[in-house]
C-alpha atoms as a PDB file:
ATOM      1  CA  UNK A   1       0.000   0.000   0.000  1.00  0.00           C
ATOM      2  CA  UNK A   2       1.695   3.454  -1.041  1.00  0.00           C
ATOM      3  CA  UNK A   3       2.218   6.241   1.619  1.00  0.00           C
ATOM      4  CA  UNK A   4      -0.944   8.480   0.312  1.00  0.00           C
ATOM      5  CA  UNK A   5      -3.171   5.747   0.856  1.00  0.00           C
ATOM      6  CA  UNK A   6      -1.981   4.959   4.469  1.00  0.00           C
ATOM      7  CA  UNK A   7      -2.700   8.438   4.475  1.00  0.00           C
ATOM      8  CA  UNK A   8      -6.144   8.662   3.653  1.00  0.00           C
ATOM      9  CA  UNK A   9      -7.154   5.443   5.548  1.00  0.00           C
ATOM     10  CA  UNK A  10      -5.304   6.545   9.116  1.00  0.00           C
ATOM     11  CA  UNK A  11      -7.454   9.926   8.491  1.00  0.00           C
ATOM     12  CA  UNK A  12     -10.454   8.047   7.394  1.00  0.00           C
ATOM     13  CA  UNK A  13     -10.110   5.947  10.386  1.00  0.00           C
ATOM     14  CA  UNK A  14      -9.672   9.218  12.923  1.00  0.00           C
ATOM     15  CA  UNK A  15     -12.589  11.187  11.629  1.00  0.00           C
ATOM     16  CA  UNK A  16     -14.707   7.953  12.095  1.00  0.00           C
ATOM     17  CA  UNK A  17     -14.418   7.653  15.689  1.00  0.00           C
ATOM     18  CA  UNK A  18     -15.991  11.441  16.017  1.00  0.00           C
ATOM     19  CA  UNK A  19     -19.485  10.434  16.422  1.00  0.00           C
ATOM     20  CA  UNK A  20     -18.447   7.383  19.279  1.00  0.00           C
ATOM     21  CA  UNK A  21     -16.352  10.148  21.137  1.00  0.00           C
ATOM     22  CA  UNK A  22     -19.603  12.832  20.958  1.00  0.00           C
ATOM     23  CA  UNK A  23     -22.109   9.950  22.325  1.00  0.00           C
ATOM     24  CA  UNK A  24     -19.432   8.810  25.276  1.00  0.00           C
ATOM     25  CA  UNK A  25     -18.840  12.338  26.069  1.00  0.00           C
ATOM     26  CA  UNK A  26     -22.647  13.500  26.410  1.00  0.00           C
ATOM     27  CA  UNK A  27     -23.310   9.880  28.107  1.00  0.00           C
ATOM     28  CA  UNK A  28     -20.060  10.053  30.663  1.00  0.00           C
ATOM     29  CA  UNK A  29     -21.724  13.674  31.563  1.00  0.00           C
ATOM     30  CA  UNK A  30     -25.161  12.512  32.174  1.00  0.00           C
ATOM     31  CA  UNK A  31     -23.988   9.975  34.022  1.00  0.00           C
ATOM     32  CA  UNK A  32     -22.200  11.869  36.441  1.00  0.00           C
ATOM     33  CA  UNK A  33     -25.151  14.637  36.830  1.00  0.00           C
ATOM     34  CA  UNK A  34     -27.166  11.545  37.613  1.00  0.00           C
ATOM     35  CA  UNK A  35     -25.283  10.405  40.550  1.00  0.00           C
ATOM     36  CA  UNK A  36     -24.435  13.729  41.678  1.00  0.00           C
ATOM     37  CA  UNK A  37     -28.240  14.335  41.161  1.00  0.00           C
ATOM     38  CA  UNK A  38     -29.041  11.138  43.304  1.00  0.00           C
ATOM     39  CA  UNK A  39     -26.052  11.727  46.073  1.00  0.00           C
ATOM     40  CA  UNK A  40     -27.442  14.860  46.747  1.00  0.00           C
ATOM     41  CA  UNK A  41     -31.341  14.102  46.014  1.00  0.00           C
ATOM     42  CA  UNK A  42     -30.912  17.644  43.749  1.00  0.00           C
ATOM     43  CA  UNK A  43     -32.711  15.546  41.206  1.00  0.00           C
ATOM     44  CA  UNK A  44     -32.983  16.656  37.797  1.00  0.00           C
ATOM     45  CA  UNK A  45     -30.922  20.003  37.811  1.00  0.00           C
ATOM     46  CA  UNK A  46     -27.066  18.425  37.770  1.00  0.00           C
ATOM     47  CA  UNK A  47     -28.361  15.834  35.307  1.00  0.00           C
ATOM     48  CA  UNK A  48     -29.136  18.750  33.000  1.00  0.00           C
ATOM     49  CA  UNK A  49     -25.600  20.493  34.228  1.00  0.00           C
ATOM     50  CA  UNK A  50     -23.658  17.301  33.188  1.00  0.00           C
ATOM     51  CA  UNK A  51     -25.654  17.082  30.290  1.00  0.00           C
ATOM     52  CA  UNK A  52     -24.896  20.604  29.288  1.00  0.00           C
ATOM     53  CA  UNK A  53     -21.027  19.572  30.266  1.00  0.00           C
ATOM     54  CA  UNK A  54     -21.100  16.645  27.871  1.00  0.00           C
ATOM     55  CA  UNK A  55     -22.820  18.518  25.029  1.00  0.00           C
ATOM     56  CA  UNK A  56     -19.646  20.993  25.593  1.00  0.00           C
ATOM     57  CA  UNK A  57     -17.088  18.546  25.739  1.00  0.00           C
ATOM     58  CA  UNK A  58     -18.413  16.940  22.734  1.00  0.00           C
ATOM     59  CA  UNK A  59     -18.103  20.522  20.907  1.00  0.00           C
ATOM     60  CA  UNK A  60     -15.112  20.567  21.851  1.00  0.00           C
ATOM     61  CA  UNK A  61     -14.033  17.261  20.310  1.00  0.00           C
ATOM     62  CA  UNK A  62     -15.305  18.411  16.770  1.00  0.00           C
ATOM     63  CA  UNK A  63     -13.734  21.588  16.852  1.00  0.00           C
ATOM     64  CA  UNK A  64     -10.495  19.961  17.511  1.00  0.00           C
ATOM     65  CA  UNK A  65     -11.207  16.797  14.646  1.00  0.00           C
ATOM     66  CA  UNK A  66     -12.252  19.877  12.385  1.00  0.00           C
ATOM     67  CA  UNK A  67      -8.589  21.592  12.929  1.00  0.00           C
ATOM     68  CA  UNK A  68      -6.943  18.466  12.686  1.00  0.00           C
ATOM     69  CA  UNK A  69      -8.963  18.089   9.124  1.00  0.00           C
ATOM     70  CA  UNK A  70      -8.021  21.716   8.463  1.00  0.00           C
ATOM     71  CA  UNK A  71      -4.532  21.415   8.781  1.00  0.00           C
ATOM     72  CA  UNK A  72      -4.521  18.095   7.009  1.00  0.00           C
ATOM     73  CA  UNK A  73      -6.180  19.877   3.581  1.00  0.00           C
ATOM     74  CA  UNK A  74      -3.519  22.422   4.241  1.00  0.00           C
ATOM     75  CA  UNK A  75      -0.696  20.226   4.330  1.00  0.00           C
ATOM     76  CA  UNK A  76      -2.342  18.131   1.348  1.00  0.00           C
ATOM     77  CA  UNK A  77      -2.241  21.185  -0.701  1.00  0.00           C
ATOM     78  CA  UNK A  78       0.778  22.617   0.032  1.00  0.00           C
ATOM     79  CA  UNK A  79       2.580  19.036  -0.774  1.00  0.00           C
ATOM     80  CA  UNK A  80       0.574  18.808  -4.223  1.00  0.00           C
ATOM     81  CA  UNK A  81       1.913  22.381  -5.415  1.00  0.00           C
ATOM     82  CA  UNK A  82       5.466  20.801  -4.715  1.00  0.00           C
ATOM     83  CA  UNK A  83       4.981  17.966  -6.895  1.00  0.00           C
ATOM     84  CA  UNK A  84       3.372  20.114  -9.347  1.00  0.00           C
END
């Protein structure tokens, strides 16, 4: 298998793995509110906070997938006018 296609299959395989990291972020969050929430009988607010933290946290992963993607179109482009 040549380099560009190790490439594109190691990318292929990163950017794939987006939607599982969202759904275990948001889930790890809930979870927590939900104990917290039944610790403290404060039952549903820190569900919703550690919802709310999850939601972030998962925004936060696909900001940093998109930059990875970013820089790897950059670097993709700046290798083809090389060759070119």
């Amino acid at each position: 298998m040549d380099k560009d296609a190790q490439k594109m299959w190691r990318a292929a395989l990163r950017f794939s793995a987006v939607g599982l990291e969202l759904g275990i972020a948001v889930a790890i969050g809930y979870a927590g509110g939900w104990y917290l929430d039944w610790q403290f009988g404060t039952k549903p607010y820190l569900s919703v906070v550690g919802l709310l933290f999850g939601v972030a946290a998962g925004g936060l992963t696909l900001v940093r997938v998109a930059r990875e993607l970013q820089q790897l179109d950059k670097s993709e482009g700046e290798n083809g006018d090389e060759e070119g």
